[in-house]
C-alpha atoms as a PDB file:
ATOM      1  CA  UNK A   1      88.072 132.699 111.163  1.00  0.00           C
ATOM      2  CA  UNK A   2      90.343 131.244 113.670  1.00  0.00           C
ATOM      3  CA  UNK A   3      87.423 130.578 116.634  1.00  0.00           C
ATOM      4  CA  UNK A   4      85.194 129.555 113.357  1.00  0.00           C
ATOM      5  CA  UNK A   5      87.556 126.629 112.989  1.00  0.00           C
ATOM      6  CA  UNK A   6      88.434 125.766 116.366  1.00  0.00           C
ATOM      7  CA  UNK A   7      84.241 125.722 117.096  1.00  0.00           C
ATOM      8  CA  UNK A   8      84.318 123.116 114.128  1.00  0.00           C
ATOM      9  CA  UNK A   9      86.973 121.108 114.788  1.00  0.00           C
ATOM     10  CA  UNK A  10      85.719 120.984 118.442  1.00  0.00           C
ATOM     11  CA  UNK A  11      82.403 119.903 116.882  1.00  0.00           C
ATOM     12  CA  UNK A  12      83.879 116.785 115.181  1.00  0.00           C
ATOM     13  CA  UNK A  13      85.922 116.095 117.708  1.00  0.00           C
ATOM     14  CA  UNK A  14      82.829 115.285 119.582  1.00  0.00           C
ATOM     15  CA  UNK A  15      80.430 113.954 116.675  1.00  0.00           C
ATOM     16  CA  UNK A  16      83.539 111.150 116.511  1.00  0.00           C
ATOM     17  CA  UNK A  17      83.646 110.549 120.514  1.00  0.00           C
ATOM     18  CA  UNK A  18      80.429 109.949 120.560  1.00  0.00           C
ATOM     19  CA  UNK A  19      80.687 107.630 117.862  1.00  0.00           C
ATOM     20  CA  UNK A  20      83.504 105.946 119.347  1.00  0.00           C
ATOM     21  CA  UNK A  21      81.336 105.942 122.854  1.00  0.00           C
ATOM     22  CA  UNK A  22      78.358 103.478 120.875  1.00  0.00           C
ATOM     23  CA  UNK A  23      80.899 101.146 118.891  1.00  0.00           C
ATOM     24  CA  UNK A  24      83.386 100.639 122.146  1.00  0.00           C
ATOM     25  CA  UNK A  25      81.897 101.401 125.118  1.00  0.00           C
ATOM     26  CA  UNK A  26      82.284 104.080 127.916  1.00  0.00           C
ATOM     27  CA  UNK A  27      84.854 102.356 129.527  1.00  0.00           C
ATOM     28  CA  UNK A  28      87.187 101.330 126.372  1.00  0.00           C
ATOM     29  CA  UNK A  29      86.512 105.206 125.610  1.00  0.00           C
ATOM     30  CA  UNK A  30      87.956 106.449 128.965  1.00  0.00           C
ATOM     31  CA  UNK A  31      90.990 104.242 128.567  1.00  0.00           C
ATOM     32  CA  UNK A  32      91.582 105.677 125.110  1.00  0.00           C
ATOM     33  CA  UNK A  33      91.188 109.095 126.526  1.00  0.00           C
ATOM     34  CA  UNK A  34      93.762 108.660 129.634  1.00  0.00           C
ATOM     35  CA  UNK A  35      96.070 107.294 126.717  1.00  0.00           C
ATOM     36  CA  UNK A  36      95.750 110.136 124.369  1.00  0.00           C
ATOM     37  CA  UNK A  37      95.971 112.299 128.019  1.00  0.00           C
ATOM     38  CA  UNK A  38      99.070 110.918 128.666  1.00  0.00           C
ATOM     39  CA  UNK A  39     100.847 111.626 125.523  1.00  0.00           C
ATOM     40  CA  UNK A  40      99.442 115.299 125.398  1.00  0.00           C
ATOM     41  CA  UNK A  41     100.462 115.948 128.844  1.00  0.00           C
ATOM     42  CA  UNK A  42     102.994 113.500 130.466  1.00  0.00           C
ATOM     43  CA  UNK A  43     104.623 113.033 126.953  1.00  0.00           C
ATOM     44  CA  UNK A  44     104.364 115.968 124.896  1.00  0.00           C
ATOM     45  CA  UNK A  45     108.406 116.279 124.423  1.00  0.00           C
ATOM     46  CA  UNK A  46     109.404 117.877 120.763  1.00  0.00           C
ATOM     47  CA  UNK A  47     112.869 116.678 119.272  1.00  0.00           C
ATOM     48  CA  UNK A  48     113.825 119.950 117.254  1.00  0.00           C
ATOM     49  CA  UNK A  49     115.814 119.816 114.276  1.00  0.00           C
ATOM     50  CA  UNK A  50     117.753 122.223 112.096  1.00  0.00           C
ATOM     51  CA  UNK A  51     118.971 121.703 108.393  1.00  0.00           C
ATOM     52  CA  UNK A  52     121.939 124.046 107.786  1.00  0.00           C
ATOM     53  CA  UNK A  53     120.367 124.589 104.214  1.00  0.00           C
ATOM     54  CA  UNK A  54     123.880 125.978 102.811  1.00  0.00           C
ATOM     55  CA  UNK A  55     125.573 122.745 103.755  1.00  0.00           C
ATOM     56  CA  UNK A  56     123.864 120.129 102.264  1.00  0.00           C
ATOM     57  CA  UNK A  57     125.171 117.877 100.497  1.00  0.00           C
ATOM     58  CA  UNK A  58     123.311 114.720  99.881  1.00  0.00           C
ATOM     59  CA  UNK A  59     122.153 113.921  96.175  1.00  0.00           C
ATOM     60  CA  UNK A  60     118.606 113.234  95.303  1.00  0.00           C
ATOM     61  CA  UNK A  61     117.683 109.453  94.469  1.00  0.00           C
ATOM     62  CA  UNK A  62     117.136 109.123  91.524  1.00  0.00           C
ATOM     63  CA  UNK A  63     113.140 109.068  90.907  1.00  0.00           C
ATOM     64  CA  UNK A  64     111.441 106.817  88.264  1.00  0.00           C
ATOM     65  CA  UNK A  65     109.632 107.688  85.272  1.00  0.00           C
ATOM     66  CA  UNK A  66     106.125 107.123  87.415  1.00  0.00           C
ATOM     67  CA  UNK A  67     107.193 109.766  90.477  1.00  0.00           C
ATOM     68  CA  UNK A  68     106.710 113.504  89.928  1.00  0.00           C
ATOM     69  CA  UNK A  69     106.924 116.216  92.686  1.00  0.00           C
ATOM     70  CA  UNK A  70     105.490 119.225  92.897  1.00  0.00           C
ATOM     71  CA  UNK A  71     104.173 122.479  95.350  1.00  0.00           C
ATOM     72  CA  UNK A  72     100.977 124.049  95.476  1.00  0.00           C
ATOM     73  CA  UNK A  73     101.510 127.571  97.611  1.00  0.00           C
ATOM     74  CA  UNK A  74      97.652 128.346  97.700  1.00  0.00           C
ATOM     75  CA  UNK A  75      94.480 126.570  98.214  1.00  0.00           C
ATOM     76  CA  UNK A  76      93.229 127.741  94.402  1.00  0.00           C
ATOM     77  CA  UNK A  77      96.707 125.864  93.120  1.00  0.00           C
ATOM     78  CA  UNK A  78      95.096 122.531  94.481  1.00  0.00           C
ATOM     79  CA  UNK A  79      92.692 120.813  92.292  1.00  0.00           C
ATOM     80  CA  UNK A  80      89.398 119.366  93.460  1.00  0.00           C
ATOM     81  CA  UNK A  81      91.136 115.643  93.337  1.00  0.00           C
ATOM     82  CA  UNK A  82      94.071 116.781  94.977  1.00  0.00           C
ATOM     83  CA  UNK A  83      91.851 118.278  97.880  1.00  0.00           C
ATOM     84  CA  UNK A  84      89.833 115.399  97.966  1.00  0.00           C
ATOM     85  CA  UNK A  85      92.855 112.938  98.250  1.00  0.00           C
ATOM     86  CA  UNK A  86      94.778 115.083 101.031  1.00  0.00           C
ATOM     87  CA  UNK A  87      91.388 115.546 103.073  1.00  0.00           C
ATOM     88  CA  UNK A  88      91.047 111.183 102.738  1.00  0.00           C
ATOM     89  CA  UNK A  89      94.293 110.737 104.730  1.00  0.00           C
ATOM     90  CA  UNK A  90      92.538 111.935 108.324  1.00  0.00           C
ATOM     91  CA  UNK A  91      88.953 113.553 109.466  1.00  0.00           C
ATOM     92  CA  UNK A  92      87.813 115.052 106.267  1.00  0.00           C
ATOM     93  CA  UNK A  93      86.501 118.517 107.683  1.00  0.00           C
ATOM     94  CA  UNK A  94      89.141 118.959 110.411  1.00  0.00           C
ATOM     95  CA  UNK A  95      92.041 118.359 107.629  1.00  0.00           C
ATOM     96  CA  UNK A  96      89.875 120.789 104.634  1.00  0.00           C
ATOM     97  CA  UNK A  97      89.262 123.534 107.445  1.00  0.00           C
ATOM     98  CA  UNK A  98      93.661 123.018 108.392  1.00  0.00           C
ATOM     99  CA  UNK A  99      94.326 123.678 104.654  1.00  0.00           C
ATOM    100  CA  UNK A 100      92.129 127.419 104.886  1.00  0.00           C
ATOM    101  CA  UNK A 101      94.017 128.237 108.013  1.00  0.00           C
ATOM    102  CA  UNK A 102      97.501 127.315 106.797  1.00  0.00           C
ATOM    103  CA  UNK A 103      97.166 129.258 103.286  1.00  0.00           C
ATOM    104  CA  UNK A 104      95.560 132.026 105.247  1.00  0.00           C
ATOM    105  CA  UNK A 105      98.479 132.664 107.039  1.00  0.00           C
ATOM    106  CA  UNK A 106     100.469 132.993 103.836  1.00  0.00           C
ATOM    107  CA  UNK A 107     103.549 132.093 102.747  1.00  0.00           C
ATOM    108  CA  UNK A 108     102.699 128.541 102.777  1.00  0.00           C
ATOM    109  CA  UNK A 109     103.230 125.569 100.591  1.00  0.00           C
ATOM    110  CA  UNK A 110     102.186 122.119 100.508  1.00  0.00           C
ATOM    111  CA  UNK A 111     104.645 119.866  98.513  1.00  0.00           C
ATOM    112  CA  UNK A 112     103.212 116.518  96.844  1.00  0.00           C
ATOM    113  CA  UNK A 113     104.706 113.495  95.383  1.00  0.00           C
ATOM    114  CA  UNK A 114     102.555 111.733  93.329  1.00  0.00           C
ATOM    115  CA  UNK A 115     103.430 108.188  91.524  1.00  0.00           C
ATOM    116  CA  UNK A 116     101.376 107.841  88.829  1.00  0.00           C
ATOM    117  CA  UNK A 117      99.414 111.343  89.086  1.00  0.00           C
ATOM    118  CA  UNK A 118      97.964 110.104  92.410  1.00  0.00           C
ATOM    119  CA  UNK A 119      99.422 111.529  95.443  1.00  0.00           C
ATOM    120  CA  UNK A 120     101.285 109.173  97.467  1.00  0.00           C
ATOM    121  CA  UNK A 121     103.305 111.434 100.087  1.00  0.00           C
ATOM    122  CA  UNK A 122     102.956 115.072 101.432  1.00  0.00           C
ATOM    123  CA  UNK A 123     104.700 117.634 103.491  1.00  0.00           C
ATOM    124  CA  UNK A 124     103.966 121.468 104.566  1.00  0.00           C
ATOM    125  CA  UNK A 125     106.436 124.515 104.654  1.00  0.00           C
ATOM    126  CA  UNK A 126     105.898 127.736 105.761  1.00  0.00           C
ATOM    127  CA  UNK A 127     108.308 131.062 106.521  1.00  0.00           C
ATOM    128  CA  UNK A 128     105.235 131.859 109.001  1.00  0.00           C
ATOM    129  CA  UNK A 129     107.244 130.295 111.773  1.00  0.00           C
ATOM    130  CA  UNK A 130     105.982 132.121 114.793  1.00  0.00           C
ATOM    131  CA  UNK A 131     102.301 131.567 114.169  1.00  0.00           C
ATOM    132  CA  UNK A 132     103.202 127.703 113.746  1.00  0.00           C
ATOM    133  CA  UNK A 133     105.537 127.460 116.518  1.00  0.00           C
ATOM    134  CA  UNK A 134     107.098 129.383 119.253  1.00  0.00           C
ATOM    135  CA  UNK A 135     110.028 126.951 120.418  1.00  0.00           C
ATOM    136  CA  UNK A 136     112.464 130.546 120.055  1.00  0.00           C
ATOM    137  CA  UNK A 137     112.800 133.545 117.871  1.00  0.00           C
ATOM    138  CA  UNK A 138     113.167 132.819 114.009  1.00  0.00           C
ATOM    139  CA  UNK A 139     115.334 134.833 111.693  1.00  0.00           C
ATOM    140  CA  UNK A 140     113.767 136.402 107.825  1.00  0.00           C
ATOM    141  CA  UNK A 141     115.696 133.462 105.662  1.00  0.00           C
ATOM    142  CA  UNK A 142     114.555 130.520 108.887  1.00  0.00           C
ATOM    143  CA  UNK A 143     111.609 127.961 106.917  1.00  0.00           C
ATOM    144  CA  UNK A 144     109.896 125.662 109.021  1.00  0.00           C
ATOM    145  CA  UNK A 145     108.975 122.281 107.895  1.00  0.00           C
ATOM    146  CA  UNK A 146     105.832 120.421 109.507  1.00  0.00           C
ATOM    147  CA  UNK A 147     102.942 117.627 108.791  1.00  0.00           C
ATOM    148  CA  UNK A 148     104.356 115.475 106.369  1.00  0.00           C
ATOM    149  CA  UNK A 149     102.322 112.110 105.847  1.00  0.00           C
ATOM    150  CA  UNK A 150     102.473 108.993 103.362  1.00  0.00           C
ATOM    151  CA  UNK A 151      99.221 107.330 102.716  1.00  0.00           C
ATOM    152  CA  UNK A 152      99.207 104.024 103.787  1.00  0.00           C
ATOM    153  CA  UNK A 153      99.610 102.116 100.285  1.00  0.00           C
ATOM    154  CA  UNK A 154     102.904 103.428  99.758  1.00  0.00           C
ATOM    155  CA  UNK A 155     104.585 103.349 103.199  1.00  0.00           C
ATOM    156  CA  UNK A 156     108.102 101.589 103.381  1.00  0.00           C
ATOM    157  CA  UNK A 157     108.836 102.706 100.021  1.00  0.00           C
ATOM    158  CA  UNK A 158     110.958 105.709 101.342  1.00  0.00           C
ATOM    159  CA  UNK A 159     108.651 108.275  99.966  1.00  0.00           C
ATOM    160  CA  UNK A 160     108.838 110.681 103.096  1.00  0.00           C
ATOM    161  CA  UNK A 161     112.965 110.645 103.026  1.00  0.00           C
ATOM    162  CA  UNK A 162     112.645 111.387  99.292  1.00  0.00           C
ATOM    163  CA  UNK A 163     109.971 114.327  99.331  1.00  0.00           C
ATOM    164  CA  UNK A 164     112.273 116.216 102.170  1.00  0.00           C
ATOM    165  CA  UNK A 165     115.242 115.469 100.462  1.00  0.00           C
ATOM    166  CA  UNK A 166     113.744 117.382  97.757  1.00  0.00           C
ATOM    167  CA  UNK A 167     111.834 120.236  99.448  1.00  0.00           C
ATOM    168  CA  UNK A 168     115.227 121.116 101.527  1.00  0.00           C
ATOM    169  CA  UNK A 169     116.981 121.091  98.136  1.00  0.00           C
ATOM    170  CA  UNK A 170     114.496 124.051  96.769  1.00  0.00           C
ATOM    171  CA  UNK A 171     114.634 125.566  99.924  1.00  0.00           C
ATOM    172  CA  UNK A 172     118.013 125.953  99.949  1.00  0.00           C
ATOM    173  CA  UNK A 173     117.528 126.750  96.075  1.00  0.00           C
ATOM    174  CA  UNK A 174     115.280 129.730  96.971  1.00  0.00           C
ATOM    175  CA  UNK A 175     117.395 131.648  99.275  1.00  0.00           C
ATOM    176  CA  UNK A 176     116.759 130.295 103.114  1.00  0.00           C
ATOM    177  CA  UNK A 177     119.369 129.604 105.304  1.00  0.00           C
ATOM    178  CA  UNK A 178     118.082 127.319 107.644  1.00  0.00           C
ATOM    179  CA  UNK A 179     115.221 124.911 108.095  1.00  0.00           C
ATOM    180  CA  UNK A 180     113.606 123.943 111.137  1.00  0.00           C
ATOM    181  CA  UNK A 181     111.033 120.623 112.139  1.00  0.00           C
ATOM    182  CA  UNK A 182     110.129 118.287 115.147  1.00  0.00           C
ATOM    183  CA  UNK A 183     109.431 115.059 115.507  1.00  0.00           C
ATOM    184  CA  UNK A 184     107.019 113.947 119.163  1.00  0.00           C
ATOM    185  CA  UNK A 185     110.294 112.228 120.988  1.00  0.00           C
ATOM    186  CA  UNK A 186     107.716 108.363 121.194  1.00  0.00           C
ATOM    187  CA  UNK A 187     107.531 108.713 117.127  1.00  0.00           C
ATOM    188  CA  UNK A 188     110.561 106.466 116.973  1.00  0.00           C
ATOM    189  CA  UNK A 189     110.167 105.934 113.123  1.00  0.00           C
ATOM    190  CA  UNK A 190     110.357 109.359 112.153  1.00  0.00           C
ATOM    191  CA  UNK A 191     113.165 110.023 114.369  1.00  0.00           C
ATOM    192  CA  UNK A 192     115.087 107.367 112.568  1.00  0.00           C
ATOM    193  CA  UNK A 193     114.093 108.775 108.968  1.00  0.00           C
ATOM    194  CA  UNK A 194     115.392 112.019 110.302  1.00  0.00           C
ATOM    195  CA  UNK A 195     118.425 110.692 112.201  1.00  0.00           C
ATOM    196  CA  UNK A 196     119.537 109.170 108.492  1.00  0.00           C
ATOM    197  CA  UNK A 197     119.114 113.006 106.581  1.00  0.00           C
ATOM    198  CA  UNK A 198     120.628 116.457 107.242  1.00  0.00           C
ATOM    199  CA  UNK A 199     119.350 117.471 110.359  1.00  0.00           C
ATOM    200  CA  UNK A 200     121.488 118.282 113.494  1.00  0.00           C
ATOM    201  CA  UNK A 201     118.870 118.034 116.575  1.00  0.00           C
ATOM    202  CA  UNK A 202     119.555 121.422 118.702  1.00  0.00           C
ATOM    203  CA  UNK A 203     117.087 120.627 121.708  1.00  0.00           C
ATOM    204  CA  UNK A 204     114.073 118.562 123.578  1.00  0.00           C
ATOM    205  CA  UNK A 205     111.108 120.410 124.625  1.00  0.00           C
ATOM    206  CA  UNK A 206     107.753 120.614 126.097  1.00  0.00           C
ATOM    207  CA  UNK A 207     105.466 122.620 124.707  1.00  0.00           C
ATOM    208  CA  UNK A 208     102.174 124.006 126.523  1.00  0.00           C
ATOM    209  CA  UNK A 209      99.623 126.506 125.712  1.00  0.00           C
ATOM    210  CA  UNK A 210      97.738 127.905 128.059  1.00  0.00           C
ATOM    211  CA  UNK A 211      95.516 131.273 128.923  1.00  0.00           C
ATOM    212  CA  UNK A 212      96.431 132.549 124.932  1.00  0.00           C
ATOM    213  CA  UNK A 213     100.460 131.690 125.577  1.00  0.00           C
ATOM    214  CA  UNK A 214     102.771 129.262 124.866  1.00  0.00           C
ATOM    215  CA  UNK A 215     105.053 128.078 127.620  1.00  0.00           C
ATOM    216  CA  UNK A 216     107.897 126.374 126.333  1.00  0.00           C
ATOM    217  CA  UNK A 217     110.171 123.989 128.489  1.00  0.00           C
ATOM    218  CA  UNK A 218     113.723 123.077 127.421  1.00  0.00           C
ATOM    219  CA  UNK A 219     114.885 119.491 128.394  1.00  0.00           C
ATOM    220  CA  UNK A 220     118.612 118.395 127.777  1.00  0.00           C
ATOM    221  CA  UNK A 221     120.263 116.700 124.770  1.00  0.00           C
ATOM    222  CA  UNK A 222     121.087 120.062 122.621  1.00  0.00           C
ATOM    223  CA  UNK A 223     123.472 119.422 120.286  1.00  0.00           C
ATOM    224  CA  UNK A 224     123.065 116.253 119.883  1.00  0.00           C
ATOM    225  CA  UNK A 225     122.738 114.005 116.263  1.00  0.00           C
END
């Protein structure tokens, strides 16, 4: 299942170079590629975070009548218009074929908020930390929190703050201890959403896999808000 996916999101990966090859050229291309090379490679640094889930103590904004929030823990919980909308906000077959893999794993969610039944903001949790991500050993009551996103339409309404504010509240709600997410260290906006909620950043890494492993590189800054 895993190699079926990778083949196919390998597959579009090319279908959309080519693509971008006839609408920009060969040279526009290779300066894309050295730019998306240099962020993969030269700056691939993780800022990890940790939400003390037993401490928190910030309040929920209040929501209005049009906002409702809600989890879906397997695919068969999302309806066709829900999959549909998620699969809109990237490459349609690369984000459906992410959504098999992640409820495969199990013990997955995806949390939604919708304003006015459409969905305006998302974020995934999972328990499955180590076959997400290997930055150290995870303990039974650790969540991890990853891929949140907020469709274009409704960005700068604080959507993303208010969805996490809420997830870490039922995590917390459900029994887990601690939560765990990273932001790439050149997303500057997310690190200031995060930098305003309950997260305590614990470390700066790079992250490579290679040969079946992954080799992770601590940088300084641990401890650090």
């Amino acid at each position: 299942m895993r190699n079926t996916g990778q083949n196919n999101i390998m597959r579009l990966l090319t279908i959309r170079l080519s693509r971008y090859i006839r609408t920009y050229g060969i040279f526009k291309t290779i300066r894309r590629l050295f730019e998306y090379l240099k962020l993969a490679v030269i700056h691939n640094k993780y800022v990890i975070f940790v939400s003390e889930l037993t401490e928190l103590k910030a309040e929920l904004d209040m929501l209005s009548e049009s906002i409702t929030i809600e989890s879906r823990k397997s695919k068969d919980e999302l309806s066709s218009a829900e999959l549909e909308r998620l699969s809109s906000y990237w490459i349609s077959e690369i984000v459906k074929t992410n959504i098999e893999q992640r409820y495969n794993r199990g013990n997955t969610a995806i949390w939604l908020l919708k304003d006015r039944g459409e969905i305006a903001a998302f974020i995934w949790t999972t328990t499955k930390i180590w076959e997400r991500d290997r930055f150290f050993p995870y303990c039974p009551k650790d969540v991890y929190l990853f891929d949140g996103g907020t469709f274009p339409e409704y960005r700068g309404r604080r959507y993303h703050s208010v969805l996490m504010t809420k997830v870490l509240k039922e995590l917390k709600r459900a029994g887990y201890i601690r939560c765990f997410t990273y932001v790439e260290e050149h997303n500057e906006a997310s690190l200031r959403s995060v930098a305003k909620m309950e997260w305590r950043k614990i470390g700066l890494s790079r992250k490579f896999h290679l040969f079946g492993y992954d080799i992770v590189i601590w940088s300084s800054g641990v401890g650090e808000k």
